[in-house]
Protein backbone atom coordinates (compact mmCIF):
# COMPACT_ATOMS: atom_id res chain seq x y z
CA UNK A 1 -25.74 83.61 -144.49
CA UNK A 2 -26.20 82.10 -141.29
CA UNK A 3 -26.37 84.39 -137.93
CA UNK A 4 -24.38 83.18 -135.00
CA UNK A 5 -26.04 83.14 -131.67
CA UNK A 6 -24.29 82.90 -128.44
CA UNK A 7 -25.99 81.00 -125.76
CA UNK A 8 -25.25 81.16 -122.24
CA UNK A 9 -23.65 78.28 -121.63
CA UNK A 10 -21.47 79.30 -124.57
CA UNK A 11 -21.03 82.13 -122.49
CA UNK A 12 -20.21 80.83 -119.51
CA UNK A 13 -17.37 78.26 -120.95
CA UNK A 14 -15.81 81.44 -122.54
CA UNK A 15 -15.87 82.96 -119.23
CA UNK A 16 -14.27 80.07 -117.14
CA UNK A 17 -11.48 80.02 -119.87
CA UNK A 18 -10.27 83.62 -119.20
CA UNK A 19 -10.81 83.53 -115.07
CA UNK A 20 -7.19 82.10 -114.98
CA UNK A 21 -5.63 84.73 -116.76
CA UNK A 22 -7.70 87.77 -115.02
CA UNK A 23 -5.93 90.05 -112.70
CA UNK A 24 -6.91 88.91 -109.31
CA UNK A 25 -6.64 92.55 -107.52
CA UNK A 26 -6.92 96.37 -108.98
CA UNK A 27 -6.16 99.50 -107.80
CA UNK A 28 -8.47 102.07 -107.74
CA UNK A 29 -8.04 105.40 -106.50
CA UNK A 30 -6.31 104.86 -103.09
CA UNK A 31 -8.16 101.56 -102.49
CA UNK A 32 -7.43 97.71 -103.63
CA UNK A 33 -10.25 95.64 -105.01
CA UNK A 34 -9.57 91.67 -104.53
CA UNK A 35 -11.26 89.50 -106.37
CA UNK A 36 -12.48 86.26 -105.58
CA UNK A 37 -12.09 83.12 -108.13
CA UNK A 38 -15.96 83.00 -108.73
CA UNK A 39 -15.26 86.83 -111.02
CA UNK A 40 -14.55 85.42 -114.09
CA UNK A 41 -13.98 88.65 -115.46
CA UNK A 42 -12.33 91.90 -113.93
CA UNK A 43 -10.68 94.87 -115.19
CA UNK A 44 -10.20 99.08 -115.15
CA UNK A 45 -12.34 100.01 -118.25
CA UNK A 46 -11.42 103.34 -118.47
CA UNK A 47 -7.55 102.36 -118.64
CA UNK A 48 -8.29 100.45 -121.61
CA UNK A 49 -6.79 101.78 -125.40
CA UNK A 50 -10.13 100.68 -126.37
CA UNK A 51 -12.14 103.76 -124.25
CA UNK A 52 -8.72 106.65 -124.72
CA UNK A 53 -8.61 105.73 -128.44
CA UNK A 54 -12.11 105.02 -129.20
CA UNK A 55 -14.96 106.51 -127.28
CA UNK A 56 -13.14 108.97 -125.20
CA UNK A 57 -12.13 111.10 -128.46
CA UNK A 58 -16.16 111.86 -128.80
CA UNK A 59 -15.78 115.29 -126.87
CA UNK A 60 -16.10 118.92 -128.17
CA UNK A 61 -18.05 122.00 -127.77
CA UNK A 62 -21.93 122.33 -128.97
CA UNK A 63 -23.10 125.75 -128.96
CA UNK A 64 -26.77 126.90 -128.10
CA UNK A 65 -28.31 130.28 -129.05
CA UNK A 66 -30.50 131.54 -127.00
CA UNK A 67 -31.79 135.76 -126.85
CA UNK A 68 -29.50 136.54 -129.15
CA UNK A 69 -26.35 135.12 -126.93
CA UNK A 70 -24.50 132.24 -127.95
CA UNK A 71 -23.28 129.38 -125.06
CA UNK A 72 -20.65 126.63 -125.51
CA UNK A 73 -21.68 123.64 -124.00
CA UNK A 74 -18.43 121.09 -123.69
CA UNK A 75 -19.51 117.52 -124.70
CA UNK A 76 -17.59 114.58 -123.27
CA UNK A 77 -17.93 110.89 -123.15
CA UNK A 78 -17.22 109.44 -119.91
CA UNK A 79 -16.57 105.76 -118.10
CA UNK A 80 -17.02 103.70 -115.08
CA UNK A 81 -13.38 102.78 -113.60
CA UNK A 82 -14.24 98.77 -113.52
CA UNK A 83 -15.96 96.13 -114.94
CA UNK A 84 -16.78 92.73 -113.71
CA UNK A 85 -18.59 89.18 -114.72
CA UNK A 86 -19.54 87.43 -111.29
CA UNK A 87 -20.00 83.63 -111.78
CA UNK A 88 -23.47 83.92 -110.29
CA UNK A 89 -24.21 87.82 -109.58
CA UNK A 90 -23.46 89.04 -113.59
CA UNK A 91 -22.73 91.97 -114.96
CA UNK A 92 -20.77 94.64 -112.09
CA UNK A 93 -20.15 98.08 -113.39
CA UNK A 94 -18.54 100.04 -110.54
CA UNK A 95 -17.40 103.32 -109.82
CA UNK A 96 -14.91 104.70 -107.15
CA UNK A 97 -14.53 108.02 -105.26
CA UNK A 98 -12.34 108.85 -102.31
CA UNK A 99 -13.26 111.91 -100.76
CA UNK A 100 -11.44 111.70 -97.39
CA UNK A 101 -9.72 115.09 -96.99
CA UNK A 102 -11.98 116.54 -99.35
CA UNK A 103 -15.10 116.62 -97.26
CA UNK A 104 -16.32 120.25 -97.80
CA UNK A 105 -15.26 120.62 -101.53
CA UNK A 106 -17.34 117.09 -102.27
CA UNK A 107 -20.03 118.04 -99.78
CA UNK A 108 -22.82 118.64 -102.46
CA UNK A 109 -21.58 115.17 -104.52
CA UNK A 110 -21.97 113.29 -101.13
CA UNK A 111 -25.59 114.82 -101.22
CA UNK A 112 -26.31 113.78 -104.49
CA UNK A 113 -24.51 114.83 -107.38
CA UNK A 114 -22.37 111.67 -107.70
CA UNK A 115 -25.35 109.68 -108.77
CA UNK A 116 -25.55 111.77 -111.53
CA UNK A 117 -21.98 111.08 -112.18
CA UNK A 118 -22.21 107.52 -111.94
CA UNK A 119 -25.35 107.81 -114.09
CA UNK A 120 -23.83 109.39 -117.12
CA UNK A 121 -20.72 107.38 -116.44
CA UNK A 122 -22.97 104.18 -116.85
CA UNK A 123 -24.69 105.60 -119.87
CA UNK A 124 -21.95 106.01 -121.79
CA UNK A 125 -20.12 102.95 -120.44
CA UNK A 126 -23.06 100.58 -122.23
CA UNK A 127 -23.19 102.76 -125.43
CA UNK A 128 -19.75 102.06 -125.75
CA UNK A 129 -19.59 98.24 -124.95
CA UNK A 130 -22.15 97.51 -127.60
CA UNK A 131 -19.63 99.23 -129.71
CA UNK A 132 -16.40 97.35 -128.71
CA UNK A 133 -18.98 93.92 -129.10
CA UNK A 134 -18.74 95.33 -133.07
CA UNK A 135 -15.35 95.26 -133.66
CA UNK A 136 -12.07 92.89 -132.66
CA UNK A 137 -10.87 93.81 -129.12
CA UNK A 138 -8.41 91.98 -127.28
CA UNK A 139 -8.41 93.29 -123.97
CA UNK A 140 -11.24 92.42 -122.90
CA UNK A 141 -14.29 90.22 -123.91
CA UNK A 142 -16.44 93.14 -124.53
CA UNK A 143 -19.25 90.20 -126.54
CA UNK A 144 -19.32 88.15 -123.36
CA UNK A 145 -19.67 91.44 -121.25
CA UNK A 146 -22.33 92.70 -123.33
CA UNK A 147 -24.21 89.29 -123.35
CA UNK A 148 -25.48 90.71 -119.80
CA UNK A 149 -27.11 93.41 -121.30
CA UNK A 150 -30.72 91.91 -122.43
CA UNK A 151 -33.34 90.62 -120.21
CA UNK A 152 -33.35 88.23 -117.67
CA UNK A 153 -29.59 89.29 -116.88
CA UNK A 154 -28.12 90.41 -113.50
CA UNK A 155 -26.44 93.92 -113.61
CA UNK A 156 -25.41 95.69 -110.53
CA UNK A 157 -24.28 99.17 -110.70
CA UNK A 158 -22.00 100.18 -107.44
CA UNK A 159 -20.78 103.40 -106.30
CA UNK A 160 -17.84 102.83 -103.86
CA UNK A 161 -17.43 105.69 -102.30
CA UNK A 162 -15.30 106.90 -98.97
CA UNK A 163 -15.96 110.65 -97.15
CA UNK A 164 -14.20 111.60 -93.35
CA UNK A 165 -18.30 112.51 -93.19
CA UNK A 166 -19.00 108.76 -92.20
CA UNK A 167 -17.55 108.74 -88.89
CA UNK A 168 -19.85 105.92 -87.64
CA UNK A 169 -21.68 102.81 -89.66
CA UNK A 170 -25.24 103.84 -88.70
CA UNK A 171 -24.08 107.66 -90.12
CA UNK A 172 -22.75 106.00 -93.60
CA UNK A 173 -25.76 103.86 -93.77
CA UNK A 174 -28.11 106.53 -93.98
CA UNK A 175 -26.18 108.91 -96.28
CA UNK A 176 -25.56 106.35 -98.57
CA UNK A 177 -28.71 104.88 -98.56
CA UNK A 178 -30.35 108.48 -99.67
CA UNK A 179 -27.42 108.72 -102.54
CA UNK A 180 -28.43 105.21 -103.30
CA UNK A 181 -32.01 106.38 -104.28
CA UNK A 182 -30.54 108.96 -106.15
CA UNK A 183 -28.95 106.48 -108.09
CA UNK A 184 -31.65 104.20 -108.32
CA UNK A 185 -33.79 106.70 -109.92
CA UNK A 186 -31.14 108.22 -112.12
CA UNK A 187 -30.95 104.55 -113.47
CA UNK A 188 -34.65 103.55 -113.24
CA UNK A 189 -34.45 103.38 -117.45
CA UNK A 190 -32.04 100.65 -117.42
CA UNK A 191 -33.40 98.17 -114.81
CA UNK A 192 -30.42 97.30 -112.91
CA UNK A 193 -29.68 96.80 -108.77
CA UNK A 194 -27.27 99.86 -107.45
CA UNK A 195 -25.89 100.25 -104.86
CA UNK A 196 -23.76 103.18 -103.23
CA UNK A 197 -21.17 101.26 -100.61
CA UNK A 198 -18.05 101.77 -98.17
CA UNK A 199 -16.01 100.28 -95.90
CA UNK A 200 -17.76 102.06 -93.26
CA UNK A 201 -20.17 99.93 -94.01
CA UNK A 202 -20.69 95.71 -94.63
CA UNK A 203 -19.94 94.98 -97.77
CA UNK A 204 -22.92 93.63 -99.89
CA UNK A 205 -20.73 92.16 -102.91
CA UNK A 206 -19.80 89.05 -103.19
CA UNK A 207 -16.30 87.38 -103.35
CA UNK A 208 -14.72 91.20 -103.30
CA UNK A 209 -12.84 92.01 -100.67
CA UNK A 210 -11.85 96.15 -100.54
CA UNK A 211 -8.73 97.28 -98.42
CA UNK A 212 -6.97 100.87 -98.38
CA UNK A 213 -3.89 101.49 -99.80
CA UNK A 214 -1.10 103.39 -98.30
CA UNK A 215 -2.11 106.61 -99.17
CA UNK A 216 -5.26 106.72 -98.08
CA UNK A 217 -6.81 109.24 -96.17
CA UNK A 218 -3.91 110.69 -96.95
CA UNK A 219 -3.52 114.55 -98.57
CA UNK A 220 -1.06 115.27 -101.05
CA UNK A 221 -0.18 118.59 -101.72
């Protein structure tokens, strides 16, 4: 039986043909992401039924013995809040976090901790596209998304993240430059560009614009 291949310019036709029907903004956490007609693909991963029904019900407890003492250890699978195809740019797996209000309870995240979220979040975010590439899903093209994955392709990993901590742009740069190597390193395995952003700070992605919401900055109680 014959294997079918997809090329990229297979790829890319498929991709054109969907751009129409994308969603041209989302909403996540208290900030809207525009994008631009050259995204050809855009949408909130981990709102899909694909990740709650599928690889979000891979959780539970492992327990490790150790001097005669038993630990539980809780197991989840996790996932990036978007996922984008850029005309030119690729693959865009991005993550956001609003910490304004919650400075001193997301201190140690700012510091780097969140690139070890974002990590794990990416981690299991590919393991489970190559799955939905396996199997018919319709709400998104999960084999076009995954055609990024080999080499040669773009992928950019982005942390957007907001904190009251980055009072002034030369302040943001250099806190989320350091979380940036964090992330870098926590990624080094699957050879991709991060970056750790803000609107404190000029944005470095193409054809997405990123404006608050309402509610942001904003503490609800």
């Amino acid at each position: 039986m014959q294997r079918s291949t997809i090329t990229r310019a297979d790829c890319s036709k498929r991709l054109r043909a969907r751009s129409d029907a994308m969603p041209k903004h989302l909403d996540v956490e208290k900030q809207r992401f525009v994008f631009g007609d050259r995204w050809t693909v855009a949408f909130k991963y981990d709102a899909t039924a694909f990740y709650r029904e599928g690889p979000e019900r891979l959780k539970g407890d492992l327990r490790k013995r150790s001097n005669n003492s038993t630990k539980v250890v809780p197991q989840a699978t996790r996932a990036v809040d978007v996922i984008g195809v850029h005309a030119t740019d690729g693959l865009l797996l991005l993550e956001a976090k609003d910490f304004r209000g919650f400075t001193a309870e997301n201190e140690h995240r700012v510091k780097g901790e969140a690139a070890l979220e974002v990590g794990l979040k990416v981690r299991d975010t590919i393991a489970a596209l190559v799955g939905a590439a396996r199997k018919p899903v319709d709400e998104f093209p999960a084999e076009d998304v995954t055609a990024f994955l080999v080499q040669g392709r773009r992928v950019s990993v982005v942390l957007w993240l907001e904190d009251d901590t980055f009072c002034d742009e030369r302040m943001a740069k250099s806190k989320l430059g350091i979380l940036n190597g964090v992330l870098k390193t926590k990624l080094s395995w699957l050879n991709v560009q991060t970056f750790v952003l803000s609107s404190s700070v000029p944005n470095r992605l193409n054809d997405l614009t990123v404006t608050d919401l309402p509610s942001a900055g904003q503490v609800t109680l």
